[in-house]
C-alpha atoms as a PDB file:
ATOM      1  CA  UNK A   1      58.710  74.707  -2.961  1.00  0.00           C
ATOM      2  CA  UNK A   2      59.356  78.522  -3.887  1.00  0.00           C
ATOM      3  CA  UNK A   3      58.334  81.064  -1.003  1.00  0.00           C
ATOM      4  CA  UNK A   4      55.936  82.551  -3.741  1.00  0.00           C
ATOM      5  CA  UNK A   5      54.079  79.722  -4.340  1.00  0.00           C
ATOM      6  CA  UNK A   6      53.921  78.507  -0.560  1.00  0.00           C
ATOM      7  CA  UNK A   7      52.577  81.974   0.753  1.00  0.00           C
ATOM      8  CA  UNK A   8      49.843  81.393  -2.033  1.00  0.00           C
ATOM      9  CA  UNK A   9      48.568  78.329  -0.293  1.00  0.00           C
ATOM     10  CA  UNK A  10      48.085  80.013   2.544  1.00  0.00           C
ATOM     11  CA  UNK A  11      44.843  82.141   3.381  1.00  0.00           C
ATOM     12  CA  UNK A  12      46.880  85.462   5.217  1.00  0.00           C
ATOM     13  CA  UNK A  13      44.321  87.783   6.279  1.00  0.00           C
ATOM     14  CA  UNK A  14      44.829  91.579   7.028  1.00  0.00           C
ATOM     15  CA  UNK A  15      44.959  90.880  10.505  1.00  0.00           C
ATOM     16  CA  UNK A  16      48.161  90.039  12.337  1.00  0.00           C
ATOM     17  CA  UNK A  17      46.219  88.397  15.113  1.00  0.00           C
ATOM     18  CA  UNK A  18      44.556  86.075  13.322  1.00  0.00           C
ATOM     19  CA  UNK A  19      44.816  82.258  11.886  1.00  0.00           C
ATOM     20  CA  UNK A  20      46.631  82.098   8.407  1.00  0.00           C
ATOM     21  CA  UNK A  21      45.239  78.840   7.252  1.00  0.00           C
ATOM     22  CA  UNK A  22      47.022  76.308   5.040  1.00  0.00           C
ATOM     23  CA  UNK A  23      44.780  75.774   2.266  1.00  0.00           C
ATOM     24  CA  UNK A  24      46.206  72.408   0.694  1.00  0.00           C
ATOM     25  CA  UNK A  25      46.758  69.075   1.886  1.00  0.00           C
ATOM     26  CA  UNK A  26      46.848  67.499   5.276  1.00  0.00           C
ATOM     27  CA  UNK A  27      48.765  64.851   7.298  1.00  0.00           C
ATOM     28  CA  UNK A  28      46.109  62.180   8.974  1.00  0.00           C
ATOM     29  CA  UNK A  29      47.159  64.273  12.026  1.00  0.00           C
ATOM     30  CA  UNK A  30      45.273  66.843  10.709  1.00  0.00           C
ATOM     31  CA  UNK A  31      48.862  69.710  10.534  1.00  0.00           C
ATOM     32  CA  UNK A  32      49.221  70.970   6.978  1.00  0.00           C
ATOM     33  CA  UNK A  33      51.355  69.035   4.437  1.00  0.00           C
ATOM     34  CA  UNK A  34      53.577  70.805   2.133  1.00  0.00           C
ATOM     35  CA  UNK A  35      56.003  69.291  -0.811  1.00  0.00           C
ATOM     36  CA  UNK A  36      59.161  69.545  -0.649  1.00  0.00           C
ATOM     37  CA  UNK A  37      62.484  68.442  -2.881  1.00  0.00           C
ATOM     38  CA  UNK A  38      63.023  65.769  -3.993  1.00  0.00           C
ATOM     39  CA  UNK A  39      59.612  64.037  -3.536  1.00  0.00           C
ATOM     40  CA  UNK A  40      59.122  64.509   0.148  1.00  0.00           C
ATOM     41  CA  UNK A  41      56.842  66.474   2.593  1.00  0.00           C
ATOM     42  CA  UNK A  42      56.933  68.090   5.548  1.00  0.00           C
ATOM     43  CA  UNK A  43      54.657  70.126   7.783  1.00  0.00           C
ATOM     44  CA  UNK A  44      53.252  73.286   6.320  1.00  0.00           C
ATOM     45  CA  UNK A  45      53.885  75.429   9.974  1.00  0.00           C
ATOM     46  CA  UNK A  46      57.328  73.977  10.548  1.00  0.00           C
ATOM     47  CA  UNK A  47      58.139  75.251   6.789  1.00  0.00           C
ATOM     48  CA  UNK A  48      56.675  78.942   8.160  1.00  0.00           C
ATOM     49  CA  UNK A  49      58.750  79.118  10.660  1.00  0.00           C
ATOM     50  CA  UNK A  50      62.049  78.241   9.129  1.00  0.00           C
ATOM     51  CA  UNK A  51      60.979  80.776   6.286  1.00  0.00           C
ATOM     52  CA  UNK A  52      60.804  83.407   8.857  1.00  0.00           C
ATOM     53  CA  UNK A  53      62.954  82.609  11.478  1.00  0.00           C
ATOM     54  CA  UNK A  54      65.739  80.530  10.261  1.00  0.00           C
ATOM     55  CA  UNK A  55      66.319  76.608  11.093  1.00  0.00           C
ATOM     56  CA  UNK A  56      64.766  74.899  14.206  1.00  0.00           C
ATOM     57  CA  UNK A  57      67.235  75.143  17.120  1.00  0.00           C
ATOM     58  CA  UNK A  58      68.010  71.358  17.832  1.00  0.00           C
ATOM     59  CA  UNK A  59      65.758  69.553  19.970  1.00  0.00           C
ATOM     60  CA  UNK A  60      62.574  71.764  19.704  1.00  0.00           C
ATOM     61  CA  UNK A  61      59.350  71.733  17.894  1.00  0.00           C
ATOM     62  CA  UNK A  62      57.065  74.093  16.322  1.00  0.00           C
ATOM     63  CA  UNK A  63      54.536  74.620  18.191  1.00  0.00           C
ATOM     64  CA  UNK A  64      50.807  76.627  17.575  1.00  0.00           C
ATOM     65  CA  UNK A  65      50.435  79.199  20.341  1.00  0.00           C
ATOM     66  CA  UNK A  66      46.669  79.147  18.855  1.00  0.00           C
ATOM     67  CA  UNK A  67      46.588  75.663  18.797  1.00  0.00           C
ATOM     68  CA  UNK A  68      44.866  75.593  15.373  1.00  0.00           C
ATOM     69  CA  UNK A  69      46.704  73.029  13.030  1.00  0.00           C
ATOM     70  CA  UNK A  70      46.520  74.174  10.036  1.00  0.00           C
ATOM     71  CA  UNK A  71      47.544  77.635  11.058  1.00  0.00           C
ATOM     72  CA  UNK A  72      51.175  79.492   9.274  1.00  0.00           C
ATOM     73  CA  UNK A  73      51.005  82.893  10.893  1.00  0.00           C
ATOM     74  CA  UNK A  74      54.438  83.336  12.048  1.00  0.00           C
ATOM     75  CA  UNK A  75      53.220  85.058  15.318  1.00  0.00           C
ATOM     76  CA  UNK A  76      51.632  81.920  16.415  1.00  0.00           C
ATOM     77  CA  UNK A  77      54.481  79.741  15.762  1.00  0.00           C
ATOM     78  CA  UNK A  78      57.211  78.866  18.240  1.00  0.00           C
ATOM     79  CA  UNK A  79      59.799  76.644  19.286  1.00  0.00           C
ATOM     80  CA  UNK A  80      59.889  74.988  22.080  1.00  0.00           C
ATOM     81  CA  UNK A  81      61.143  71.023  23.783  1.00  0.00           C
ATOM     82  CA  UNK A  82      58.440  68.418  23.608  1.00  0.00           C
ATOM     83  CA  UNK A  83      58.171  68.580  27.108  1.00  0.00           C
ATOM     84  CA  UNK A  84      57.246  71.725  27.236  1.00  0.00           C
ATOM     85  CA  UNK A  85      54.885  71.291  24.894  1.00  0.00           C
ATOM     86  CA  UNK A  86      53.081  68.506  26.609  1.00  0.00           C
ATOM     87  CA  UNK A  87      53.091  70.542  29.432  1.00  0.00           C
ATOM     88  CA  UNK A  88      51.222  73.155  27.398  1.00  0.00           C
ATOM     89  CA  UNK A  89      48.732  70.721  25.958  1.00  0.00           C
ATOM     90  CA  UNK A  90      48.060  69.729  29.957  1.00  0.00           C
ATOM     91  CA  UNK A  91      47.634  72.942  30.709  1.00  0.00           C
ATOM     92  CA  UNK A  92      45.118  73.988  27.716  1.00  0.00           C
ATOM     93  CA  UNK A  93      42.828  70.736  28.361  1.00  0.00           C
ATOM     94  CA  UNK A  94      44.055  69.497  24.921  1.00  0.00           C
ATOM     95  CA  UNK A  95      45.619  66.508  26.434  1.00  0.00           C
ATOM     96  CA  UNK A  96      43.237  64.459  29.217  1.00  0.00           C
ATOM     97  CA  UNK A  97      46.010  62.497  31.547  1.00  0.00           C
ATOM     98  CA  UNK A  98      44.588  58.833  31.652  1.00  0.00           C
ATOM     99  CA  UNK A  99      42.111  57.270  29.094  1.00  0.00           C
ATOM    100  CA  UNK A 100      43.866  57.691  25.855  1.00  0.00           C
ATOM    101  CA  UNK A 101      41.326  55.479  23.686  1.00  0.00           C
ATOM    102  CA  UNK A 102      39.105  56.609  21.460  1.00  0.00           C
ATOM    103  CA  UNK A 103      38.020  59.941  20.854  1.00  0.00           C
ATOM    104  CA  UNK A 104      39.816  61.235  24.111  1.00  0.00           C
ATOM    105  CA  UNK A 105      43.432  60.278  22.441  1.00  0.00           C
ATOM    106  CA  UNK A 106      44.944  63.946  21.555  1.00  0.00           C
ATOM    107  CA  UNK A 107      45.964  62.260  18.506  1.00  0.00           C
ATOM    108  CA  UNK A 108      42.438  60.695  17.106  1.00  0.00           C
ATOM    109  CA  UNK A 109      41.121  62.194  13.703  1.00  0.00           C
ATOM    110  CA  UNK A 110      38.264  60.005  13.351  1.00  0.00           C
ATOM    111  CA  UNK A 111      35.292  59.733  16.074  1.00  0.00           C
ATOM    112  CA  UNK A 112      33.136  56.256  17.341  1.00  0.00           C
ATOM    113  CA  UNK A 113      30.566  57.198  14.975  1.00  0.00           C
ATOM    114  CA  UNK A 114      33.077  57.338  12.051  1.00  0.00           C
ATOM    115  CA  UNK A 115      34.764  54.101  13.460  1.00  0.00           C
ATOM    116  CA  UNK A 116      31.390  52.230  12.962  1.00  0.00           C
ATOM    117  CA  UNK A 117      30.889  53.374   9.687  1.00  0.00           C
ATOM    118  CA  UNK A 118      34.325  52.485   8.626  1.00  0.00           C
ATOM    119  CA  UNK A 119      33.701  49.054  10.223  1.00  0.00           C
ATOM    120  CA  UNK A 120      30.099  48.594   8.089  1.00  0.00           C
ATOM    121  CA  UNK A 121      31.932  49.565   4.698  1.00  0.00           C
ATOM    122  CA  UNK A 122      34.510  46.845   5.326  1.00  0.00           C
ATOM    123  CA  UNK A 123      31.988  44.221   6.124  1.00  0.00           C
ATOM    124  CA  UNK A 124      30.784  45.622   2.460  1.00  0.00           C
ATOM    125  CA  UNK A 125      33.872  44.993   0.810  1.00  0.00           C
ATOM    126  CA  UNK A 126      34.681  48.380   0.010  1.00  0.00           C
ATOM    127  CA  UNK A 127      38.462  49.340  -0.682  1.00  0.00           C
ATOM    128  CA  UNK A 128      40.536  50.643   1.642  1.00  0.00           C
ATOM    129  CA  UNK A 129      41.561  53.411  -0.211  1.00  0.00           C
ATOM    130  CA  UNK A 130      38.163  54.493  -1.164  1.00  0.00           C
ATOM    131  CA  UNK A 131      37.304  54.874   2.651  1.00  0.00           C
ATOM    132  CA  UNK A 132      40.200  56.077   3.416  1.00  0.00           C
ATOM    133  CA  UNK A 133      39.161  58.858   1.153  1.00  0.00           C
ATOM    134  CA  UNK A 134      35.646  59.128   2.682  1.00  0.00           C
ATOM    135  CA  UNK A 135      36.965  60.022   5.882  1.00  0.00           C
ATOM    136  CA  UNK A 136      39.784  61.923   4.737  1.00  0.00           C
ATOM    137  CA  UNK A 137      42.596  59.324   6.276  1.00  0.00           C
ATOM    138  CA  UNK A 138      45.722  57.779   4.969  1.00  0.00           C
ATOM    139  CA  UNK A 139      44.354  53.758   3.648  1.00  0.00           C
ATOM    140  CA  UNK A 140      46.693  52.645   6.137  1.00  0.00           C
ATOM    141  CA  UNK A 141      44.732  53.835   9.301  1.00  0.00           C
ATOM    142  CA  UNK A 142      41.610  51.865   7.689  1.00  0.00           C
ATOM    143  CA  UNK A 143      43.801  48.842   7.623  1.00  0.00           C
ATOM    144  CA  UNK A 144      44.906  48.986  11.085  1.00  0.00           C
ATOM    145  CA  UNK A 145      40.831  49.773  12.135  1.00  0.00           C
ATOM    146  CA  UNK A 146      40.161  46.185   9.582  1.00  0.00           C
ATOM    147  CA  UNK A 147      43.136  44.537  11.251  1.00  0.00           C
ATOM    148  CA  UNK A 148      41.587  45.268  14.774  1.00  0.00           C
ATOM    149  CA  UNK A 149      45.187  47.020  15.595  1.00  0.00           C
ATOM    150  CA  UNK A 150      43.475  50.340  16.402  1.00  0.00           C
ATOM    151  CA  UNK A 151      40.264  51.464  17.472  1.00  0.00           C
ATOM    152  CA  UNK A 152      39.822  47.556  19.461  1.00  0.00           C
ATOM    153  CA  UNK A 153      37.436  48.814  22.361  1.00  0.00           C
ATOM    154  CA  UNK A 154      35.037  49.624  19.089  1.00  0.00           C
ATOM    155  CA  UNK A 155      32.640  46.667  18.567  1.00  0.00           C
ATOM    156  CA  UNK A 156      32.945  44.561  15.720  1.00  0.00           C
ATOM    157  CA  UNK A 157      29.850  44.376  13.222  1.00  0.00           C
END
């Protein structure tokens, strides 16, 4: 993708402090997903930073100082070791040390209440991929939810 057309994706507001939101598509994650060559993608604030500060020193991450996902302002974007980040997800209450099912998983996109309705569309025969679409996930996580690989603690209709 062309720095042009990338910035163009991205709502940049007069204000340095603020969020710059990706405007296009999303992982399941819920970070922003931008193409790259050759067919494949890659995450929209990673892409920000190497545009502005050069390739990822080796064995960090991009992080969100903001901690908004979706966000590409280059102020809010640094590198730093998975550990560290952790630590910094601890420290910010976005990561709860001990019950990681459900809704209190850092990771979960989709809440109990979507979980049941996901459950009562199967039971209806609807496709995969047309719920996935409903609740804005990749088909795959609905087939793990049908498969009873994720979301097991959930109650079976």
């Amino acid at each position: 993708m062309d720095d042009k057309k990338f910035w163009q994706n991205v709502k940049v507001t007069d204000d340095e402090n603020d969020c710059w939101e990706w405007q296009k598509g999303r992982f399941s994650n819920g970070y922003g997903m931008v193409g790259l060559d050759y067919g494949k993608t890659g995450s929209a604030h990673k892409y920000t930073y190497e545009l502005c500060y050069g390739e990822v020193p080796l064995g960090k991450v991009i992080t969100h100082s903001c901690d908004n996902r979706l966000c590409c302002n280059p102020l809010h974007l640094k590198a730093m070791t998975s550990r560290e980040n952790t630590q910094d997800m601890i420290l910010k209450g976005r990561m709860k040390i001990g019950n990681h099912i459900g809704e209190c998983n850092g990771n979960a996109t989709l809440t109990e209440n979507d979980i049941i309705s996901i459950l009562h569309s199967i039971k209806k025969g609807i496709n995969n991929s047309v719920i996935a679409t409903m609740f804005n996930v990749n088909p795959s996580a609905i087939s793990k939810i049908k498969r009873n690989i994720t979301w097991r603690h959930i109650k079976r209709v």
